[in-house]
Every structure is written in structure tokens, then in C-alpha cells.
C-alpha atoms as a PDB file:
ATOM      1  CA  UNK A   1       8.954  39.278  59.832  1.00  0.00           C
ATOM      2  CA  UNK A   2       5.277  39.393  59.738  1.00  0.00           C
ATOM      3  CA  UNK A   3       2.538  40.842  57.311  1.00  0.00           C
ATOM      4  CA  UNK A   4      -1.109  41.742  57.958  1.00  0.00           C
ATOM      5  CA  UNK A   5      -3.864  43.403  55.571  1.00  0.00           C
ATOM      6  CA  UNK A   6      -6.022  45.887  56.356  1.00  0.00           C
ATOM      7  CA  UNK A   7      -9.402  44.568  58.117  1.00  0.00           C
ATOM      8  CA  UNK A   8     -12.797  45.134  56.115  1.00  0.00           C
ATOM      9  CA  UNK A   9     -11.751  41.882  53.522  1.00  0.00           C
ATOM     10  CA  UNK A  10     -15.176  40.133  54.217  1.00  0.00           C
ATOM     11  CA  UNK A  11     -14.025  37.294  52.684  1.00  0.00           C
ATOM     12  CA  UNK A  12     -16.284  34.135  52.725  1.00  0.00           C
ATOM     13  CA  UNK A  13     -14.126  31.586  53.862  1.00  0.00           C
ATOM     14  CA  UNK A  14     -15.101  29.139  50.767  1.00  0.00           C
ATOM     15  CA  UNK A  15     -13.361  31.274  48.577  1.00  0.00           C
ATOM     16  CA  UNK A  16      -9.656  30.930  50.253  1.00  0.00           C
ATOM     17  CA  UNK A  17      -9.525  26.997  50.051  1.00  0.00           C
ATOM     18  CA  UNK A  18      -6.446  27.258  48.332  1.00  0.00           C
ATOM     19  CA  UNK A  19      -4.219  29.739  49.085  1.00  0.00           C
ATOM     20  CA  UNK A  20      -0.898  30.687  46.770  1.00  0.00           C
ATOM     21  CA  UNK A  21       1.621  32.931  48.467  1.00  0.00           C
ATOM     22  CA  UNK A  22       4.696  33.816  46.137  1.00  0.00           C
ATOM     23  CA  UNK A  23       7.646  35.747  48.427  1.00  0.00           C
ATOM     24  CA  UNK A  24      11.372  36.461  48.323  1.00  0.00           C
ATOM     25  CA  UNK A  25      12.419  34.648  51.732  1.00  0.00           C
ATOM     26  CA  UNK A  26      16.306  35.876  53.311  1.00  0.00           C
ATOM     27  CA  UNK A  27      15.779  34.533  56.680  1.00  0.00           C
ATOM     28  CA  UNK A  28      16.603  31.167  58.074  1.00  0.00           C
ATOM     29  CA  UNK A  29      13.283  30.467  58.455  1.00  0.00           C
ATOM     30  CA  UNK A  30      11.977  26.998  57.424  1.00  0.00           C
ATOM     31  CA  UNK A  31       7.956  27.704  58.291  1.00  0.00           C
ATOM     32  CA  UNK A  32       5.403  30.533  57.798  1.00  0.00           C
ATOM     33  CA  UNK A  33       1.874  31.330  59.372  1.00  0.00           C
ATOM     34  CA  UNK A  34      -0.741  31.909  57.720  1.00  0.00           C
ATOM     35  CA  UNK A  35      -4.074  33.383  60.034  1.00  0.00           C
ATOM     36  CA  UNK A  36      -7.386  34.191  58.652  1.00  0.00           C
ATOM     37  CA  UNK A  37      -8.352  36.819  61.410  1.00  0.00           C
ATOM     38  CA  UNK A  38     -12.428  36.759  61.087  1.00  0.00           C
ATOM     39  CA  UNK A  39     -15.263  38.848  61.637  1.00  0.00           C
ATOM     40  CA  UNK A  40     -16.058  37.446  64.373  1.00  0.00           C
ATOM     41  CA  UNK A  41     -13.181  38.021  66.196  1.00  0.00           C
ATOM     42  CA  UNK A  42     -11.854  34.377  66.228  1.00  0.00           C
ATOM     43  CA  UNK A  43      -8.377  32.780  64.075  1.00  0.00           C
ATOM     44  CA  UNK A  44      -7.775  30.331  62.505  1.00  0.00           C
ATOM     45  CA  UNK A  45      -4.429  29.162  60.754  1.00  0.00           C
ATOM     46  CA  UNK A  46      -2.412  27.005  58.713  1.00  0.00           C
ATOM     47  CA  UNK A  47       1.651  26.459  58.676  1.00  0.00           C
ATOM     48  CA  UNK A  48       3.429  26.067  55.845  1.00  0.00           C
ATOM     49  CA  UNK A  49       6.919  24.712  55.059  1.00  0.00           C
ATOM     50  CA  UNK A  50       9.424  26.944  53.420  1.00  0.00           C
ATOM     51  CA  UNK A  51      12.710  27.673  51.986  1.00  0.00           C
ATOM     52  CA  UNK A  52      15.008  29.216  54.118  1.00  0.00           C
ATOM     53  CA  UNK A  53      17.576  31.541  52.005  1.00  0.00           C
ATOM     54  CA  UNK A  54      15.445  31.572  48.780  1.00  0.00           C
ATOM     55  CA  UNK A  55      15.995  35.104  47.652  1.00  0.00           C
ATOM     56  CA  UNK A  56      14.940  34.355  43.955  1.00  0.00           C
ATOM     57  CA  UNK A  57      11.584  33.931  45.421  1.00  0.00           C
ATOM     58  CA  UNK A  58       9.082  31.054  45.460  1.00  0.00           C
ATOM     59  CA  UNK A  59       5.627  30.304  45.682  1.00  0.00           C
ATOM     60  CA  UNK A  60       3.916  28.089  48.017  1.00  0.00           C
ATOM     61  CA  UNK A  61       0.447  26.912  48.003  1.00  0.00           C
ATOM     62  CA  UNK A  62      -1.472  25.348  50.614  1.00  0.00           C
ATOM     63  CA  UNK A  63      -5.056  24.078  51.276  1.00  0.00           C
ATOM     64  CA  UNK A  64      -7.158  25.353  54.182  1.00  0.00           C
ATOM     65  CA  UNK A  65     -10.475  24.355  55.598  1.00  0.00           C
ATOM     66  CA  UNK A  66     -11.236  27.465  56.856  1.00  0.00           C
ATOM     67  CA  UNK A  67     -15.110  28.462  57.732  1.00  0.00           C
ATOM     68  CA  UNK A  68     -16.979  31.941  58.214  1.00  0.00           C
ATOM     69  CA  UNK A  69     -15.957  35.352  57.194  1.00  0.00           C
ATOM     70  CA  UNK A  70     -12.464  36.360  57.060  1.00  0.00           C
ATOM     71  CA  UNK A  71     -11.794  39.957  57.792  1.00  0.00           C
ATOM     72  CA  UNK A  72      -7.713  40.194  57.235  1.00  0.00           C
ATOM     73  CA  UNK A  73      -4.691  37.838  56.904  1.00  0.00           C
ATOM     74  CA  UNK A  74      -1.510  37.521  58.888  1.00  0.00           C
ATOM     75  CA  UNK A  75       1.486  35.771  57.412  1.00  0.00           C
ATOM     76  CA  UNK A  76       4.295  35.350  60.100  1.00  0.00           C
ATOM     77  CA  UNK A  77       7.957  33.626  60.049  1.00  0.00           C
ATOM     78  CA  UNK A  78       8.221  32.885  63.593  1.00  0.00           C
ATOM     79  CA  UNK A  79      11.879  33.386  65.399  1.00  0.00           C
ATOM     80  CA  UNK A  80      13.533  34.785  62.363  1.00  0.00           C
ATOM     81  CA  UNK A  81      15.614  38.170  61.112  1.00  0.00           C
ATOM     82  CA  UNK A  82      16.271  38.823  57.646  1.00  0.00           C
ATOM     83  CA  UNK A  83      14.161  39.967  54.539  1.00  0.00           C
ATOM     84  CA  UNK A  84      11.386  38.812  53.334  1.00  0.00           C
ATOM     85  CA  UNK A  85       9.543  40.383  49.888  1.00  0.00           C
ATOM     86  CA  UNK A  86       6.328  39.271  49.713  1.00  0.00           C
ATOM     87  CA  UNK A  87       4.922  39.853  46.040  1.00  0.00           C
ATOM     88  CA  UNK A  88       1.202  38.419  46.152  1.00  0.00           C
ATOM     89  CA  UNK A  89      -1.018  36.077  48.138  1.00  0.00           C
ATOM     90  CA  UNK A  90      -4.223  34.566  45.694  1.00  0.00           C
ATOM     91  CA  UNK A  91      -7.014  33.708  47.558  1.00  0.00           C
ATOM     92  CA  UNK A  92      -9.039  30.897  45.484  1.00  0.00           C
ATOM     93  CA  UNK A  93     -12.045  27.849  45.599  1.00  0.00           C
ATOM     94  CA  UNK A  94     -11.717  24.405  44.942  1.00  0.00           C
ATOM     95  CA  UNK A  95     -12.695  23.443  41.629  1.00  0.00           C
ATOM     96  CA  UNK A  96     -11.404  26.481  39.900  1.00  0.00           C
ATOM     97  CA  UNK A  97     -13.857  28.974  38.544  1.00  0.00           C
ATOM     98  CA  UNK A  98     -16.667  28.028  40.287  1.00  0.00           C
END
């Protein structure tokens, strides 16, 4: 299963240094992917460890150091089949608020 939003985000990068991602997960898988695709035509990602079988859902946060201007995100479980139900992905900066 993989996800990807629609380019145009124009996202400083700054403002995803914490990520939350909360999804319904009926695959096997263990891992996701998560790319910031940027305007510059480069990637850059981060894995993240999941729970295989969760179908009550979860969230899962994570902490990038991402740089530049990200134009759309990717989320991928590699080598899986199943469901997955992904309900939202916050983009936010350290500190909170700021």
C-alpha cells in the first residue's frame, strides 16, 4: 500500500520536524516510509516502526531533520497486501506553536 498527496504543498521543511501519522494498518507490515518529495526534485525520508495487524488504528510520530521545500509526501509499507486506512498525517515544528 502506498499514499502520495497532491504536489503544490510548498511546505518549508522547518515546519514538518515532527510528523504524527494516525492509520488503521491490516497488513503484516512492521515498517512504513515516509518521503518528503521537494521542490527541487530531490527526497528525502524517514522509516518508521509499526504495528502489523492493528486494525483499531494507531498513531505514530516521528522526528525528521528534513531541509528545503517540500512539495508532496509519500507514505509506503514496503512488501505488504492488506488494508491500510490512513485517517490524518500532522505536519508540525519543534517547540510547539512557534
Amino acid at each position: 500500500p502506498a499514499f502520495r498527496t497532491n504536489s503544490g504543498l510548498n511546505i518549508d521543511a522547518s515546519y514538518a520536524s515532527n510528523i504524527h501519522i494516525r492509520f488503521n494498518n491490516d497488513t503484516d507490515a512492521t515498517s512504513m516510509r515516509l518521503y518528503a518529495v521537494k521542490t527541487d526534485n530531490t527526497e528525502e525520508y524517514v522509516d518508521i516502526p509499526i504495528k502489523p495487524r492493528n486494525a483499531s488504528g494507531s498513531t505514530y510520530s516521528v522526528k525528521t531533520n528534513w531541509s528545503g521545500t517540500i512539495s508532496s509526501l509519500r507514505l509506503e509499507l514496503a512488501g505488504s497486501r492488506g488494508n491500510v486506512g490512513l485517517r490524518s498525517v500532522i505536519l508540525a515544528k519543534d517547540g510547539g506553536g512557534n
